[in-house]
N, C-alpha and C. Protein backbone atom coordinates (compact mmCIF):
# COMPACT_ATOMS: atom_id res chain seq x y z
N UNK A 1 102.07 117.47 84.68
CA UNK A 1 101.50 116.94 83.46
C UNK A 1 102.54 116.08 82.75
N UNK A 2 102.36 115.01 82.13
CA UNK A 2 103.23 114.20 81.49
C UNK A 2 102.97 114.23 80.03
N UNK A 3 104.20 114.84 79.33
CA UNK A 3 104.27 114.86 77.92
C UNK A 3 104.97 113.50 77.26
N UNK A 4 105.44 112.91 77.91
CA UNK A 4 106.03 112.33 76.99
C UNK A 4 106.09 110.31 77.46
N UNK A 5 105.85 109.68 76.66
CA UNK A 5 105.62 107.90 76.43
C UNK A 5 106.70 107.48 77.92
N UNK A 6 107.69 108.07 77.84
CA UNK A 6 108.87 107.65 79.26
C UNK A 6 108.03 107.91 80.46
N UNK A 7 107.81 109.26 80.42
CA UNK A 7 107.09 110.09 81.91
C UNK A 7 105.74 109.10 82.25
N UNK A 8 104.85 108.67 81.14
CA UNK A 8 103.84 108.02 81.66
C UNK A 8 104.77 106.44 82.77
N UNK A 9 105.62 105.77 81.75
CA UNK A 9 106.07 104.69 82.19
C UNK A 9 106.86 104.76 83.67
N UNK A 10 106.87 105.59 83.69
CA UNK A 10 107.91 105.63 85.15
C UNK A 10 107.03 106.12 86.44
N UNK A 11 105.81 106.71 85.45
CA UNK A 11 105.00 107.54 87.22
C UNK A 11 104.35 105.92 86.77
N UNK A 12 103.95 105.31 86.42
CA UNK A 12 103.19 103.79 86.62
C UNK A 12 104.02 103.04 87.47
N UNK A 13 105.14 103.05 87.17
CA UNK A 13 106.50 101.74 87.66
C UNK A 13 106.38 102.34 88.98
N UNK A 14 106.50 103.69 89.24
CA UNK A 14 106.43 104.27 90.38
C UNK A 14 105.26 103.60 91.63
N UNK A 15 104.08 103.31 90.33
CA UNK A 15 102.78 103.58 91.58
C UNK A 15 102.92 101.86 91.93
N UNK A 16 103.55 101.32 90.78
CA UNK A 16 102.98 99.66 91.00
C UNK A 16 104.26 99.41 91.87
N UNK A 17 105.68 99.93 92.20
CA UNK A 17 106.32 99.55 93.39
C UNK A 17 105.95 99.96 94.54
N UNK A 18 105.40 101.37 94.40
CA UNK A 18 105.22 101.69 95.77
C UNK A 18 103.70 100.72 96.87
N UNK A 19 102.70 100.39 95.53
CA UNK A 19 101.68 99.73 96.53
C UNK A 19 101.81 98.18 96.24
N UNK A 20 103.41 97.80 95.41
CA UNK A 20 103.74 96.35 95.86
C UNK A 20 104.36 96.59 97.41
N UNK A 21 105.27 97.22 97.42
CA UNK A 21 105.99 97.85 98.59
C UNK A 21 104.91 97.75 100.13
N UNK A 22 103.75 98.80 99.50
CA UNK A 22 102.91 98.89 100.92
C UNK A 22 102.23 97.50 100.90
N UNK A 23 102.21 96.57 99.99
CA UNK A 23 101.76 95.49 100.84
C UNK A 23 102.41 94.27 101.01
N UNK A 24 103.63 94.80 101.23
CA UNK A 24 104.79 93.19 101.92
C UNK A 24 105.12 92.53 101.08
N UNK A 25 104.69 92.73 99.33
CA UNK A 25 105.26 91.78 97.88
C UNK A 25 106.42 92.00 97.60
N UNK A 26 107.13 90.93 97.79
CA UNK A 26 108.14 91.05 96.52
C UNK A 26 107.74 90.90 95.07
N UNK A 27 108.87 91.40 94.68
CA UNK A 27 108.38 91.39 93.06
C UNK A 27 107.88 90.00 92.51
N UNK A 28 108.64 88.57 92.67
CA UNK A 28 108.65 87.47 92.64
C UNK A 28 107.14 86.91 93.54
N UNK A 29 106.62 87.29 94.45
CA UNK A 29 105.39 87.09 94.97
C UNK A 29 104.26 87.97 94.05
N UNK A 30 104.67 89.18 93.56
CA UNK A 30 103.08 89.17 92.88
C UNK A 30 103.13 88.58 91.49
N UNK A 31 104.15 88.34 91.24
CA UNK A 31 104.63 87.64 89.50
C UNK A 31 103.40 86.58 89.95
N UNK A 32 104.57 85.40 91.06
CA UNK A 32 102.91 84.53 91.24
C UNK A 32 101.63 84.77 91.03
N UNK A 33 101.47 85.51 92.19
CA UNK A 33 99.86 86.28 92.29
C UNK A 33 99.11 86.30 91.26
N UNK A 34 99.86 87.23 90.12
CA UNK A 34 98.96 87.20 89.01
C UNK A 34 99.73 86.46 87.73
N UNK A 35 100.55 85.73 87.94
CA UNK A 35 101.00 85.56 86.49
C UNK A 35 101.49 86.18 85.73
N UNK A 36 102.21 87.18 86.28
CA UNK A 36 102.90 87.86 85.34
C UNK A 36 104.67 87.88 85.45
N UNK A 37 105.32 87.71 84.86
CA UNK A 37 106.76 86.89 84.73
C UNK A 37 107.43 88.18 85.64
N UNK A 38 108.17 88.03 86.59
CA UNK A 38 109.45 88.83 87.68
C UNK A 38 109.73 89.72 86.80
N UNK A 39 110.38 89.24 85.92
CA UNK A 39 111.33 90.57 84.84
C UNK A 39 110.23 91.75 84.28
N UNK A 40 108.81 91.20 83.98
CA UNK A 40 108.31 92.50 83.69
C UNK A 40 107.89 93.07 84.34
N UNK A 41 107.43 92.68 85.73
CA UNK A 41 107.70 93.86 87.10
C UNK A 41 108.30 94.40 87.05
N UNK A 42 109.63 93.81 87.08
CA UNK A 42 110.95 94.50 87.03
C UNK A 42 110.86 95.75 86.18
N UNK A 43 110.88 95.02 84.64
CA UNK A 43 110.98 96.36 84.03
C UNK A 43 109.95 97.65 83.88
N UNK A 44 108.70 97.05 84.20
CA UNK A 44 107.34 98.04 84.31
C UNK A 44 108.00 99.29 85.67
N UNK A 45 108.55 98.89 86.98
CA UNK A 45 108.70 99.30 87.80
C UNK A 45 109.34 100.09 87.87
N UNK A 46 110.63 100.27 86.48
CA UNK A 46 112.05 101.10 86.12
C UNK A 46 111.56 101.50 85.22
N UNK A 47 110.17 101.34 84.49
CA UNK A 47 109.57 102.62 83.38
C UNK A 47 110.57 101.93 81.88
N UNK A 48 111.06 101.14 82.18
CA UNK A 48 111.66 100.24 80.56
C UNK A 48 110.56 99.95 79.67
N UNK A 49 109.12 99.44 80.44
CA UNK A 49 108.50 98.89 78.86
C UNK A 49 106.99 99.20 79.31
N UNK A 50 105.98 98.64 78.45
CA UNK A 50 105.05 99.72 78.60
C UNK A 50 104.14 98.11 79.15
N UNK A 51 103.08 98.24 79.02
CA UNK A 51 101.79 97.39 79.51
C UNK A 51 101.04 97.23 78.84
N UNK A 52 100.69 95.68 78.26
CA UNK A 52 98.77 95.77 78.03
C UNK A 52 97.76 96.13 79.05
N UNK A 53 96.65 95.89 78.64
CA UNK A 53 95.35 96.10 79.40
C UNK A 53 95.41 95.05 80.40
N UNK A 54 95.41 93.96 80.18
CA UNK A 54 95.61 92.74 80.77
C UNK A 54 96.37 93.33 81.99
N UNK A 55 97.92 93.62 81.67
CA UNK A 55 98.93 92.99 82.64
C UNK A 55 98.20 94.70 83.77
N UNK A 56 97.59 95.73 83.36
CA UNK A 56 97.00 96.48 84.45
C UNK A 56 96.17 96.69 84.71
N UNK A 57 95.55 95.35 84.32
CA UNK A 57 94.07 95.03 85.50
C UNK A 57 94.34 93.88 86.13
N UNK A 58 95.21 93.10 85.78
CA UNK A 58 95.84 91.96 86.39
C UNK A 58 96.50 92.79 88.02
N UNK A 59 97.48 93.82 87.85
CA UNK A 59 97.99 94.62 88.73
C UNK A 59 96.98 95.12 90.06
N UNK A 60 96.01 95.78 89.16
CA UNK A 60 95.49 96.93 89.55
C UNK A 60 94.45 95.61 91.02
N UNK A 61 94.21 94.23 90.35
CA UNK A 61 93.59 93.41 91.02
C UNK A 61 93.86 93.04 92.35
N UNK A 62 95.94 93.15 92.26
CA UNK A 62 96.41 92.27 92.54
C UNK A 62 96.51 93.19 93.99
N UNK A 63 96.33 94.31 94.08
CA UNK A 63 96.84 95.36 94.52
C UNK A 63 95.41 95.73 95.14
N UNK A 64 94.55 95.84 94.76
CA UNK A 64 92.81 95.83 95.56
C UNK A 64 92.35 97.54 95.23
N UNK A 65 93.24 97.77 94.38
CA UNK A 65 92.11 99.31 93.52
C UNK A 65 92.14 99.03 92.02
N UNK A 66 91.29 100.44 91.97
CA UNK A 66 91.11 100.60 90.50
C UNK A 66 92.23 100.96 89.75
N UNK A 67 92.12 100.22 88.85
CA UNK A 67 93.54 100.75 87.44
C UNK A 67 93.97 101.96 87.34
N UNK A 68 93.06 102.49 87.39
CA UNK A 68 93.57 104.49 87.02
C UNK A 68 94.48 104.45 88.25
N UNK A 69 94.28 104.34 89.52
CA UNK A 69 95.53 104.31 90.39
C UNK A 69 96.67 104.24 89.88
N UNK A 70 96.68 103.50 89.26
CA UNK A 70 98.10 103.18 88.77
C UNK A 70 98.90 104.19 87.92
N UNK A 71 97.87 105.11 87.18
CA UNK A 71 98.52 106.38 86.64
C UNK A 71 97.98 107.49 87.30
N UNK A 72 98.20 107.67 88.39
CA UNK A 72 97.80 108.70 88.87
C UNK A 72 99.21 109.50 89.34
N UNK A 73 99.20 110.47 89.29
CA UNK A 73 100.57 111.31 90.15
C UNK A 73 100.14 111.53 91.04
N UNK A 74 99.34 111.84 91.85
CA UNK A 74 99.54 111.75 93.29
C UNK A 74 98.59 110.86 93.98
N UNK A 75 98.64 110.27 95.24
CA UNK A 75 98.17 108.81 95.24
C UNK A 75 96.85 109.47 96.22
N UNK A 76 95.78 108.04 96.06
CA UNK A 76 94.23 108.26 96.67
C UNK A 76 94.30 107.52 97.46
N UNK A 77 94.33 106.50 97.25
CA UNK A 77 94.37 105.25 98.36
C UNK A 77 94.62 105.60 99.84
N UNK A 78 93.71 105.08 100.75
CA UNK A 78 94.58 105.58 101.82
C UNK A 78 96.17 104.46 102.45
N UNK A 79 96.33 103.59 101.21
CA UNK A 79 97.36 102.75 101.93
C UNK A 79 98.70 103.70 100.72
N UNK A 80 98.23 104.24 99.95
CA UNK A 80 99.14 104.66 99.11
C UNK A 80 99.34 106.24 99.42
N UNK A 81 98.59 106.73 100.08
CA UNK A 81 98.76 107.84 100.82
C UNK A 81 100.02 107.75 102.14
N UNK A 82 99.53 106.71 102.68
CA UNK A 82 100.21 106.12 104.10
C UNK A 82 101.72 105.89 103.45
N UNK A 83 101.79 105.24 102.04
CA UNK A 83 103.46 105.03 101.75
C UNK A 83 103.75 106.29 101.40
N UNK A 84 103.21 107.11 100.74
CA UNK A 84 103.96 108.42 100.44
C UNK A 84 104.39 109.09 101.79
N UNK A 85 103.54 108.97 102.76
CA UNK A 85 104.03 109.60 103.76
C UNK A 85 105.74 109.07 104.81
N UNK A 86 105.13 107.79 104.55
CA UNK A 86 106.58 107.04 105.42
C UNK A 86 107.58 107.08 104.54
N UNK A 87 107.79 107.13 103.17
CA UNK A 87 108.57 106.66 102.38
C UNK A 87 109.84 106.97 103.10
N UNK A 88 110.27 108.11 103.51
CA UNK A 88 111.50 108.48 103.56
C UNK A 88 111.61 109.27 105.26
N UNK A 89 110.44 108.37 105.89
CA UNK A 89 110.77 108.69 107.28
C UNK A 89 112.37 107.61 107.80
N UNK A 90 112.87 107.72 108.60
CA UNK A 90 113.57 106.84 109.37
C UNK A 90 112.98 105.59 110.22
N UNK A 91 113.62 104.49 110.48
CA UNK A 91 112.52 103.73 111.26
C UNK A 91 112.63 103.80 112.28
N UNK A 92 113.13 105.01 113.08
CA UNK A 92 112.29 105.08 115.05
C UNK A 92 111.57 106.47 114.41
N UNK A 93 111.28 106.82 113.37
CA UNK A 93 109.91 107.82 113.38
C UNK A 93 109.06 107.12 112.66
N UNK A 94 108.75 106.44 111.92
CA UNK A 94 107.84 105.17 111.37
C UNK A 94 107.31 104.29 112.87
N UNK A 95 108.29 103.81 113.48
CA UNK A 95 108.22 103.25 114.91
C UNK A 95 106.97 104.65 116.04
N UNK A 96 107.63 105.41 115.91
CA UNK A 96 106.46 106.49 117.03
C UNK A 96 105.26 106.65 116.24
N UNK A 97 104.82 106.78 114.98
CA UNK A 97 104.01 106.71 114.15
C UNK A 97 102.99 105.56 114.49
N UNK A 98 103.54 104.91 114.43
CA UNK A 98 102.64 103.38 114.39
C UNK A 98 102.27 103.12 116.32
N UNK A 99 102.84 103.36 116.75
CA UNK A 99 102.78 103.87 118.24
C UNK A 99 101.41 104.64 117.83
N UNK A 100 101.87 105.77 118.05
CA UNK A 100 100.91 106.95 117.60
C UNK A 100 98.90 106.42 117.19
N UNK A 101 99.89 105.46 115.80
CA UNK A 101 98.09 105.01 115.23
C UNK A 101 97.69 103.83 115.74
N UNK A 102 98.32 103.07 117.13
CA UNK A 102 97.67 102.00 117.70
C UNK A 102 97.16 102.68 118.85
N UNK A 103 97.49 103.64 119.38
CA UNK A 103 96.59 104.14 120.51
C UNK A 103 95.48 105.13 119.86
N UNK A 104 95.47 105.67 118.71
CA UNK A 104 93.86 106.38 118.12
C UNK A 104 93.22 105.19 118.20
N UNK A 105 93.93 103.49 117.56
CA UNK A 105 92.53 103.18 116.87
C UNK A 105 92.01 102.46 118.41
N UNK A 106 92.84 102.18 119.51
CA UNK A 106 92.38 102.01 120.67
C UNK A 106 91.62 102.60 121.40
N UNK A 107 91.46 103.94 121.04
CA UNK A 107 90.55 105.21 121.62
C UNK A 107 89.28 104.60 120.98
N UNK A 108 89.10 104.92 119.41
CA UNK A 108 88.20 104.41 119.20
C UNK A 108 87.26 103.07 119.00
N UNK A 109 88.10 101.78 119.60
CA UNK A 109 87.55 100.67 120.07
C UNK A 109 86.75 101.14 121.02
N UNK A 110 84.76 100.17 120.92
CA UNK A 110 84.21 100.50 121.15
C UNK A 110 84.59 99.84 123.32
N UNK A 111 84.36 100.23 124.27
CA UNK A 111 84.38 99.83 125.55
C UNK A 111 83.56 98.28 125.34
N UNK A 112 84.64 97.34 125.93
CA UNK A 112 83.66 95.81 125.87
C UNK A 112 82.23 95.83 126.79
N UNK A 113 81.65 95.07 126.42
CA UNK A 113 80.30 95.22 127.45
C UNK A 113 79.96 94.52 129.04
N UNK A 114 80.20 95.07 129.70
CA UNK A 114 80.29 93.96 131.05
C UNK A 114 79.43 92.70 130.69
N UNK A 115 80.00 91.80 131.10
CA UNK A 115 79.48 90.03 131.29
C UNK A 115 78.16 90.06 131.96
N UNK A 116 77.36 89.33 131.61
CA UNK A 116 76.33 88.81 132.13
C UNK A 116 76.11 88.04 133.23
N UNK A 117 75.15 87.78 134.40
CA UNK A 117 75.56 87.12 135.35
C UNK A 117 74.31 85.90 134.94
């Protein structure tokens, strides 16, 4: 539970690096994206300053969920699920992983259909 104006700011900074993170942004690429200036990524991300409505639906857009994501403590998404899980794997176990989930989703590719004569 978060009591206090800091704790909200930092589990946010938290959620908006981690699903800039899961999708290949630098900070400076989603500034573009949505217009919102590097430094207050920056500081939204380190829990320094707080947010309008704007700048987290601008986010929440930029990022392809709903806003409340963004204050959530533990994540829904399944791409924000997927970073909590790798966060702090190594990368030859991230590497067998991804191994791992290209041969499920190959299982479940449907068999092509023989050619027609």
């Amino acid at each position: 539970m978060i009591h206090t104006p800091e704790e909200l700011r930092a589990r946010v900074g938290r959620n908006v690096r981690l699903l800039r993170e899961v999708q290949g942004l630098r900070q400076v690429d989603l500034a573009q994206k949505e217009g919102i200036g590097q430094p207050m990524i920056s500081a939204l991300e380190k829990g320094k300053t707080g947010w309008t409505d704007s700048t987290i639906l601008a986010l929440a857009a930029a990022f392809g969920v709903d806003p409340e994501e963004l204050f959530r403590a533990d994540p829904t998404t399944r791409s924000t699920k997927a970073a909590y899980i790798l966060r702090d794997l190594e990368e030859q176990e991230t590497d067998l992983i991804a191994t791992f989930a290209d041969s499920m989703r190959a299982k479940r590719a449907p068999a092509s259909a023989p050619e027609k004569k």
